[in-house]
Protein backbone atom coordinates (compact mmCIF):
# COMPACT_ATOMS: atom_id res chain seq x y z
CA UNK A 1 110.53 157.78 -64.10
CA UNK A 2 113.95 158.66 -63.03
CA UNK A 3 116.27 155.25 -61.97
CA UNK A 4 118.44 155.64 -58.94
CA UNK A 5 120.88 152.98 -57.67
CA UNK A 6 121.91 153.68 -54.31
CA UNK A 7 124.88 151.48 -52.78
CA UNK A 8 126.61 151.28 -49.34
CA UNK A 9 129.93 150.18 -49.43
CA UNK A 10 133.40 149.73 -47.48
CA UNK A 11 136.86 149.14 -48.66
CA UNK A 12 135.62 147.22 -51.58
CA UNK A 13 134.17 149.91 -54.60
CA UNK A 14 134.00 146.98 -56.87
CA UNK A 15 130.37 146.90 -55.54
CA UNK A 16 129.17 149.92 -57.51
CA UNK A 17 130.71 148.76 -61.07
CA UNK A 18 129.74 144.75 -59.94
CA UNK A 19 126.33 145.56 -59.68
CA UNK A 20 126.01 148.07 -62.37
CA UNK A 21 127.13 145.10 -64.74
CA UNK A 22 124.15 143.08 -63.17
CA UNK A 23 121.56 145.77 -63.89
CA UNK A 24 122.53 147.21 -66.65
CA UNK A 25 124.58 144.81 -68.85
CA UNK A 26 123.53 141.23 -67.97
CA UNK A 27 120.47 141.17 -66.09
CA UNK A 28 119.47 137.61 -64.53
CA UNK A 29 117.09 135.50 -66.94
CA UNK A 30 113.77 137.24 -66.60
CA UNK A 31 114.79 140.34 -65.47
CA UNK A 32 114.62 143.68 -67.94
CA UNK A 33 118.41 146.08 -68.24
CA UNK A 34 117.60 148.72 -65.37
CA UNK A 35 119.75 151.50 -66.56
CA UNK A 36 120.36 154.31 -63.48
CA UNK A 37 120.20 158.07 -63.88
CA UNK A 38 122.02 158.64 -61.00
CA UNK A 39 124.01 156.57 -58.33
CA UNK A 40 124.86 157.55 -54.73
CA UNK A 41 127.24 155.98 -52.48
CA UNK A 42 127.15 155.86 -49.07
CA UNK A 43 130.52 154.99 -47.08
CA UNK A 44 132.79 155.79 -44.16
CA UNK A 45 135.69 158.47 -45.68
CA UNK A 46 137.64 155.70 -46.34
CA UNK A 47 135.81 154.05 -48.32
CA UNK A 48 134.85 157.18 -50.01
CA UNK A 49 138.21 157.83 -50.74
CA UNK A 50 138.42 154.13 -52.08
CA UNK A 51 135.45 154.80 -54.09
CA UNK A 52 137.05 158.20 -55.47
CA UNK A 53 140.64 157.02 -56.39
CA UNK A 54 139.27 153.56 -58.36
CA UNK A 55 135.93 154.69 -59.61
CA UNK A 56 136.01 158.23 -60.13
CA UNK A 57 139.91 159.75 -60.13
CA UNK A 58 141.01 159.81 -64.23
CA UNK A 59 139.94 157.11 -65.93
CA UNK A 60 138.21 155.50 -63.37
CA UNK A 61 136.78 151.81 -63.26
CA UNK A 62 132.98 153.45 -63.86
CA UNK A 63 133.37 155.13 -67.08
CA UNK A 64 135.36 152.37 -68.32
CA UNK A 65 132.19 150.10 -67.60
CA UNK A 66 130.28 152.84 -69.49
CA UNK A 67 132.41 152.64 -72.32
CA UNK A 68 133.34 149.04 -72.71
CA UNK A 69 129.19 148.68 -72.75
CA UNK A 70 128.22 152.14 -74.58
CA UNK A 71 125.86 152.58 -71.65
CA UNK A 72 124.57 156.41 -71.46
CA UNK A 73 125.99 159.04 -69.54
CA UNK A 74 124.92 158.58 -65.83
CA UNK A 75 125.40 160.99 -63.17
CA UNK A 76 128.31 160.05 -60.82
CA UNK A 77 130.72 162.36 -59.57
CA UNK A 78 132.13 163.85 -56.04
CA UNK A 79 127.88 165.09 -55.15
CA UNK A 80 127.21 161.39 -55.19
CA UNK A 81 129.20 160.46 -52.48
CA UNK A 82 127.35 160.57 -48.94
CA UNK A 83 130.07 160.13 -45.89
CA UNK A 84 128.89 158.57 -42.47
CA UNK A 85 128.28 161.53 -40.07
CA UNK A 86 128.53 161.30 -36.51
CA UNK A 87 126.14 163.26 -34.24
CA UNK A 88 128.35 166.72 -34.44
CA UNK A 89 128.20 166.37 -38.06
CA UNK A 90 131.83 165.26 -38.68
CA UNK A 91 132.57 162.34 -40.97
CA UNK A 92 133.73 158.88 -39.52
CA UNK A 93 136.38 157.53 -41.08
CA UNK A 94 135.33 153.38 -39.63
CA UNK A 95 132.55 152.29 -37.30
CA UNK A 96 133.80 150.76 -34.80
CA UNK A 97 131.35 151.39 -31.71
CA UNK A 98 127.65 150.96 -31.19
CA UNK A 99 127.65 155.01 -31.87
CA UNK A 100 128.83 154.46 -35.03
CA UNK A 101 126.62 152.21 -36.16
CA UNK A 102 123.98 154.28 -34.57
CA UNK A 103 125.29 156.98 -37.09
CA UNK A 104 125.60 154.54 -39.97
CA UNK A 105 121.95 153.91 -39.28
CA UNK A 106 120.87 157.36 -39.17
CA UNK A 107 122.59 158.21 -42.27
CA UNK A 108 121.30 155.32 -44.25
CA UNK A 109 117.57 156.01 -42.96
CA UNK A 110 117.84 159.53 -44.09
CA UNK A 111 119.55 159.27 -47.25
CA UNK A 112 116.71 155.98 -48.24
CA UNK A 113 114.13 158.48 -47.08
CA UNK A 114 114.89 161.48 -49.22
CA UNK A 115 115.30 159.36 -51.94
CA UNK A 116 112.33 158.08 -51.94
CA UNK A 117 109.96 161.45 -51.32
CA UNK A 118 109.18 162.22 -55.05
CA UNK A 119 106.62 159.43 -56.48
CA UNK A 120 108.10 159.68 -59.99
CA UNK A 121 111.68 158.29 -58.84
CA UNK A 122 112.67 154.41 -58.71
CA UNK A 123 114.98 153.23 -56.21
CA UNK A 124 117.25 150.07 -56.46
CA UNK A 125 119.01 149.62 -52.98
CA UNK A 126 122.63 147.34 -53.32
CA UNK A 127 123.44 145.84 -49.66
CA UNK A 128 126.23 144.00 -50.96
CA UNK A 129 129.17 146.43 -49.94
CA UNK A 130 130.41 147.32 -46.21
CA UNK A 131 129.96 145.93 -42.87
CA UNK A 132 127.41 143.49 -42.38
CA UNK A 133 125.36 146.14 -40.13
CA UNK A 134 125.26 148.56 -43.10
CA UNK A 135 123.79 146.09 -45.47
CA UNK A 136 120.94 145.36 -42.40
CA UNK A 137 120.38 149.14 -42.09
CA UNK A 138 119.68 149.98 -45.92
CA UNK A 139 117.62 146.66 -46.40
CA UNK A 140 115.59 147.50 -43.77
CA UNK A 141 115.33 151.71 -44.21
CA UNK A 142 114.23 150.42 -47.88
CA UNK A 143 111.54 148.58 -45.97
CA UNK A 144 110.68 151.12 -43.93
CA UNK A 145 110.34 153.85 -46.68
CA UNK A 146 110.11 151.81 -49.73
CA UNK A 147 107.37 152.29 -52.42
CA UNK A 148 106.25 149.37 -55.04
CA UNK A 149 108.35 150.65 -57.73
CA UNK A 150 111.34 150.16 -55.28
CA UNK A 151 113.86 147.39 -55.46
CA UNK A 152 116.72 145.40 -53.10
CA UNK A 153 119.63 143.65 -54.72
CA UNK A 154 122.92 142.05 -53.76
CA UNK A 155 125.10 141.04 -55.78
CA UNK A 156 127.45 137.74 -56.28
CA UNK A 157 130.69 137.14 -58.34
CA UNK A 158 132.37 133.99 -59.06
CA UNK A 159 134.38 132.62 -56.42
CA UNK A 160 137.69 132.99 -57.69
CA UNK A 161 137.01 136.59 -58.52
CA UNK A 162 135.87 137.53 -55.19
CA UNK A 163 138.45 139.88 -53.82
CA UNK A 164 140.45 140.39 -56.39
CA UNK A 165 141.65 144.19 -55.99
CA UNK A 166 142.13 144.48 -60.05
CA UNK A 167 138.53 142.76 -60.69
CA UNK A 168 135.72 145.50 -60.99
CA UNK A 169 133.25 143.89 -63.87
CA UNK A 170 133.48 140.97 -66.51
CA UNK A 171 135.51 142.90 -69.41
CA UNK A 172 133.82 142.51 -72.83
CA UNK A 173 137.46 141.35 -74.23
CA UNK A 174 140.59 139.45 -72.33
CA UNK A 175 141.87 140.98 -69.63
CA UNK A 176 144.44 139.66 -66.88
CA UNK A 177 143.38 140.41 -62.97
CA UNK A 178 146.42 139.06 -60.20
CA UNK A 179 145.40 137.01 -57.42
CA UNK A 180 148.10 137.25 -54.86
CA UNK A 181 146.42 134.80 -52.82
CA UNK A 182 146.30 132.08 -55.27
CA UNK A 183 149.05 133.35 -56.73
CA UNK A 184 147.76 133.01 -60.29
CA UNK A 185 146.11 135.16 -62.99
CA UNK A 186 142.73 135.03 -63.86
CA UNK A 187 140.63 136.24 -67.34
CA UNK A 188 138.49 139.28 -65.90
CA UNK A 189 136.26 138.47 -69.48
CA UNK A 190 135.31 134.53 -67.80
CA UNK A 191 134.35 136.04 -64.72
CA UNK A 192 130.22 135.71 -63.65
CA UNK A 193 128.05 137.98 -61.75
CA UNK A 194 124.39 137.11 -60.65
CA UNK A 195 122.14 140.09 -59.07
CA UNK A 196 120.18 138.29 -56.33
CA UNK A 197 116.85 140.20 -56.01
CA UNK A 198 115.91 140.34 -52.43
CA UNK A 199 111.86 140.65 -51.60
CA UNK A 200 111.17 143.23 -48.97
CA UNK A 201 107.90 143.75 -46.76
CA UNK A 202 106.68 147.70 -47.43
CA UNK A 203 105.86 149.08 -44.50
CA UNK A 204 105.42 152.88 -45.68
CA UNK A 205 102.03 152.92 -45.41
CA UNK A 206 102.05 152.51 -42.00
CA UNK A 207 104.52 155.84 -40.93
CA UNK A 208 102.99 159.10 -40.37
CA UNK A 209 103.04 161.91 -42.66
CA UNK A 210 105.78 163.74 -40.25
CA UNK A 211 107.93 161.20 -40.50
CA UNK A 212 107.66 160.87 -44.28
CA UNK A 213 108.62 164.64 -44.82
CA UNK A 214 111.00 165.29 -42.16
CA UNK A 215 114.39 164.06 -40.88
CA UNK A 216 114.20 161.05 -38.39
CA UNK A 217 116.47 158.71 -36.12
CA UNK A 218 116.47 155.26 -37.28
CA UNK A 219 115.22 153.99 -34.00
CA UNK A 220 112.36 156.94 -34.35
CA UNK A 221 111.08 155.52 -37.07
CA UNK A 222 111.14 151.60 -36.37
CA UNK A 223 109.18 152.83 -33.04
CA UNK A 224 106.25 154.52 -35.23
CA UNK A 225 106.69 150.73 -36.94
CA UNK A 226 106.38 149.11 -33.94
CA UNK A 227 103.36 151.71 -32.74
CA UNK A 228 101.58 150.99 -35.90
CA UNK A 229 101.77 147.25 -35.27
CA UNK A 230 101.89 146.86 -31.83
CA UNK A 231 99.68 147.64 -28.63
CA UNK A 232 99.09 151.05 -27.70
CA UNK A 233 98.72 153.37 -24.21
CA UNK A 234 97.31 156.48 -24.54
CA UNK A 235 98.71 159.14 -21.58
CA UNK A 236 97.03 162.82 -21.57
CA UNK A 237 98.37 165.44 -19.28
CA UNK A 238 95.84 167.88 -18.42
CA UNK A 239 98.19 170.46 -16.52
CA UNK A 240 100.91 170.05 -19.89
CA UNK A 241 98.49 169.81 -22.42
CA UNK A 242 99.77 167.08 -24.15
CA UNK A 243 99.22 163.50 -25.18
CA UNK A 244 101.72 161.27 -25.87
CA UNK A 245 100.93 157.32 -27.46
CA UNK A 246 103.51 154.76 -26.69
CA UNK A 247 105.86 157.60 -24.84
CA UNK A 248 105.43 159.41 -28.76
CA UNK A 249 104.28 163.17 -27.90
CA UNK A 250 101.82 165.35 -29.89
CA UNK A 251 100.24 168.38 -29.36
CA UNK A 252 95.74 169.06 -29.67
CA UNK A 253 94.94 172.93 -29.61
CA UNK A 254 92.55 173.16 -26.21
CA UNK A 255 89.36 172.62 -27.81
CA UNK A 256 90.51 169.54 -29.48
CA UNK A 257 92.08 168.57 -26.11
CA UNK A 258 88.74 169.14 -23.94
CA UNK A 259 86.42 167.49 -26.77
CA UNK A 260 89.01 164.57 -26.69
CA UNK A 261 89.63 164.78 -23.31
CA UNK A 262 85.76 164.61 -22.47
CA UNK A 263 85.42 161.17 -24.03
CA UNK A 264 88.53 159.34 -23.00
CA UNK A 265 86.77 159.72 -19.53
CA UNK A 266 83.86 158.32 -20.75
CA UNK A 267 85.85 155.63 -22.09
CA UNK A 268 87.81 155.36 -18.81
CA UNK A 269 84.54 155.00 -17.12
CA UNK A 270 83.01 152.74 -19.73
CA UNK A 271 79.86 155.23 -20.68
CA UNK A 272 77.94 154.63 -23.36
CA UNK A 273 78.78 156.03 -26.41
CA UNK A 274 77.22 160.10 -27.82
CA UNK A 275 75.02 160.63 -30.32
CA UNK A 276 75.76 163.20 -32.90
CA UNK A 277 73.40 166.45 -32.51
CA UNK A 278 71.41 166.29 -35.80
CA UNK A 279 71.20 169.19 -37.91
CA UNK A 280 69.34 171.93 -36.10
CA UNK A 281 69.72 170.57 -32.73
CA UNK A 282 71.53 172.17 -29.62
CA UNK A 283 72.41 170.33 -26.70
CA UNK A 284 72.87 171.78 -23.84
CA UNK A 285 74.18 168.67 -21.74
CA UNK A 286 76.84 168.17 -24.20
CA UNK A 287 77.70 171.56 -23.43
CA UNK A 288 78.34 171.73 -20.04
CA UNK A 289 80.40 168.47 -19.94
CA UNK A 290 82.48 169.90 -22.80
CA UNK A 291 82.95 173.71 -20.78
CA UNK A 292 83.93 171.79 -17.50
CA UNK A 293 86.77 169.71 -19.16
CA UNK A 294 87.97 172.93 -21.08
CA UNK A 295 88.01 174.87 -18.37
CA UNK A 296 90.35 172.49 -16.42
CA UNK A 297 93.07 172.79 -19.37
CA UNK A 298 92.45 176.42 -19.61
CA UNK A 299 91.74 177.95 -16.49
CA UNK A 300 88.76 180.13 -15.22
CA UNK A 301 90.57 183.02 -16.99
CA UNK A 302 91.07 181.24 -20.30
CA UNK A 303 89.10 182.39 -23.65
CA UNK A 304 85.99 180.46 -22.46
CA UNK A 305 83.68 183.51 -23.27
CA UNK A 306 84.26 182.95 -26.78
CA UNK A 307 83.75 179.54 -26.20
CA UNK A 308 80.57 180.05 -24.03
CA UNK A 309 79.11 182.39 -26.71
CA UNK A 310 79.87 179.76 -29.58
CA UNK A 311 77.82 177.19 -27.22
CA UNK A 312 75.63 179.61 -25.85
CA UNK A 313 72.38 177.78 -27.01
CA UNK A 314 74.38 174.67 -26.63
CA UNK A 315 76.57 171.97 -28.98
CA UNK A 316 75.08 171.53 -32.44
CA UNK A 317 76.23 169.21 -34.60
CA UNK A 318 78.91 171.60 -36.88
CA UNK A 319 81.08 172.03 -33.71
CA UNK A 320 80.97 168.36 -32.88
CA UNK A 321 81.82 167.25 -36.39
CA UNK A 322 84.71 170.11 -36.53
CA UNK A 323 86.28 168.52 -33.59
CA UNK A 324 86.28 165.32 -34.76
CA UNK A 325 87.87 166.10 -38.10
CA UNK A 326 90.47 168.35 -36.53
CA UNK A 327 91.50 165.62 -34.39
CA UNK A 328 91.53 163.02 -36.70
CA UNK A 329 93.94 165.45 -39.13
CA UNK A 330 96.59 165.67 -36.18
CA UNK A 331 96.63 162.12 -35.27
CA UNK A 332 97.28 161.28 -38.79
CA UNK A 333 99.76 163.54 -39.29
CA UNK A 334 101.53 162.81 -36.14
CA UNK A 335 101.21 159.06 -35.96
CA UNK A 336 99.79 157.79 -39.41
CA UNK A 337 96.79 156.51 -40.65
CA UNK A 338 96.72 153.08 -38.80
CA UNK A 339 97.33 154.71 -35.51
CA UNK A 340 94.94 157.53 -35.71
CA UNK A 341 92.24 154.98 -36.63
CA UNK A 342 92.82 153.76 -33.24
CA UNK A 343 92.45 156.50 -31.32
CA UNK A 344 90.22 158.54 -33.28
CA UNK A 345 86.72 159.43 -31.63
CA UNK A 346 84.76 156.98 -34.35
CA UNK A 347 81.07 155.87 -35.13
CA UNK A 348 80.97 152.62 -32.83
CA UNK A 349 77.41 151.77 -33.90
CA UNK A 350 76.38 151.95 -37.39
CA UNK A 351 73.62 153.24 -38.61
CA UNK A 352 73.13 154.86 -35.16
CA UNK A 353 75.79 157.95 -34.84
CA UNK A 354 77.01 157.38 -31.68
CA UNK A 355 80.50 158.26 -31.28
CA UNK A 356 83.31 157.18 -28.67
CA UNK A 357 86.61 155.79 -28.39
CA UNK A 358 87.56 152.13 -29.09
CA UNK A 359 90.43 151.96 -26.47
CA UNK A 360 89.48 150.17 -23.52
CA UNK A 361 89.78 151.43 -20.09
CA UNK A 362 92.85 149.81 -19.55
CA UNK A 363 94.92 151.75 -22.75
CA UNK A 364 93.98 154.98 -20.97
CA UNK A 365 95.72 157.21 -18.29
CA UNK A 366 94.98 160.93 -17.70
CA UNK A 367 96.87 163.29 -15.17
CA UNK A 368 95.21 165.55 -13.34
């Protein structure tokens, strides 16, 4: 399995090599070296440009960890640096508005999320570097996105080495690091680091396969969270067909609208729940219902001949099952699993195959 550290950081790149060190050269008791394939870096310009000139520009504080340790080769170089981008795609160079942070979270969330597509890749997240909002937006994108294998870290030095611009790692032999502020020199070789591991609640399993594969605001995503978790209203608009859950949109082809459509206002009217046709069996009642609430969405002149001589003997159970499972398959993808349980048309009586909605009256609203 490929190991990828992933760090946000500000004017301090001391991060990347302080918490390398932790993983990979003095783990904390109990914990196994975690060697990375590949780091990334995600910063502002200027710290990218801080990052570049100590880590990476000749012979940089990073390879000199490598070497002091004889860790591996890992990939680091100018494609592992990820600047802030605004919403015009230009590069911020501090965040100092709500916008920017806005755009800090954005480009966290994304960068977390396509890290994190291919199941045979490990992530370790570092929030130790940058602003304090940067370190909330990649611990919580890891919890939005994260998988088991996935980790969260920050990372501590001791005290008198903390800000020390010379100080990147504990040197394996004496080496003298300036403290202007005490005004005294310090042995870089004495100096501790501890790699705080930081347990995270996983809430992957609750975001919807579109938002898994596809690029996504930061605030888009914690509101399919908070949809997942949360109470839900369910608005359908027969004149747009459309539906949207929690003011989140999605699209049913009109025969998936009119099926669904047919029992929300059941369920709006409390009826009793439908009982599957059974194999062989055409009913003509179920029919009718289902041709008046597709005609409303597609109009007298609509392709209801096709769908008249597909029901001309009346529903059977194939077209009622197809329905079902189509409907199910775009409420999934649209708003995940725990969602589309929700408002999936469902067996509410076992053993009996009657099928309705479990919203109440009161979740539903549909505009005529």
């Amino acid at each position: 399995m490929k190991k990828i550290l992933l760090l946000v950081t500000g004017m301090s790149p001391q991060i990347v090599t302080e918490t390398l060190y932790g993983l990979a050269v003095k783990p904390a008791a109990g914990q196994s070296v975690w060697i990375p394939d590949e780091v990334h870096l995600v910063s502002t310009t200027t710290g990218i440009e801080q990052a570049r000139l100590k880590l990476l520009a000749g012979n940089g504080y990073f390879d000199a960890l490598r070497q002091d340790y004889h860790l591996p080769m890992i990939a680091f170089n100018e494609t592992s640096l990820h600047p802030i981008l605004d919403n015009t795609g230009h590069a911020l160079a501090d965040l100092k508005t709500p916008e920017d942070n806005e755009c800090a979270a954005n480009t966290i969330c994304e960068k977390i999320r396509e890290l994190t597509q291919d199941s045979h890749r490990e992530l370790h997240v570092s929030i130790a570097g940058g602003r304090k909002t940067m370190g909330f937006y990649a611990g919580y994108a890891l919890s939005l996105y994260g998988r088991p294998q996935d980790h969260l870290s920050h990372v501590l030095v001791s005290e008198e080495y903390e800000s020390l611009p010379d100080f990147f790692y504990p040197t394996p032999s004496i080496k003298e690091v300036y403290s202007s502020r005490l005004q005294r020199s310090f042995d870089a070789s004495k100096a501790e680091i501890w790699l705080a591991d930081i347990p995270f609640v996983r809430l992957r399993h609750h975001l919807p396969e579109k938002t898994l594969l596809h690029k996504a605001t930061f605030s888009d995503v914690v509101q399919r969270i908070a949809l997942a978790t949360g109470d839900i209203r369910l608005t359908i608009d027969i004149k747009k067909q459309m539906l949207w859950v929690n003011g989140i949109s999605c699209k049913l082809a009109a025969r998936e609208l009119a099926f669904y459509v047919w029992f929300a206002k059941r369920a709006l009217t409390q009826k009793s729940a439908l009982k599957m046709p059974v194999d062989g069996e055409l009913i003509t009642d179920y029919r009718d219902e289902f041709l008046s609430h597709y005609n409303d969405i597609k109009g007298e002149m609509g392709d209801t001949d096709s769908i008249k001589k597909t029901l001309t003997k009346g529903m059977d159970k194939g077209f009622f099952e197809q329905r079902l499972t189509a409907i199910r398959k775009v409420f999934r993808t649209t708003y995940g699993d725990e969602v589309a349980k929700r408002l999936a048309i469902i067996n509410t009586k076992r053993g009996h195959s009657s099928y309705g909605l479990i919203l109440t009256a009161k979740q539903i609203e549909i505009l005529n």
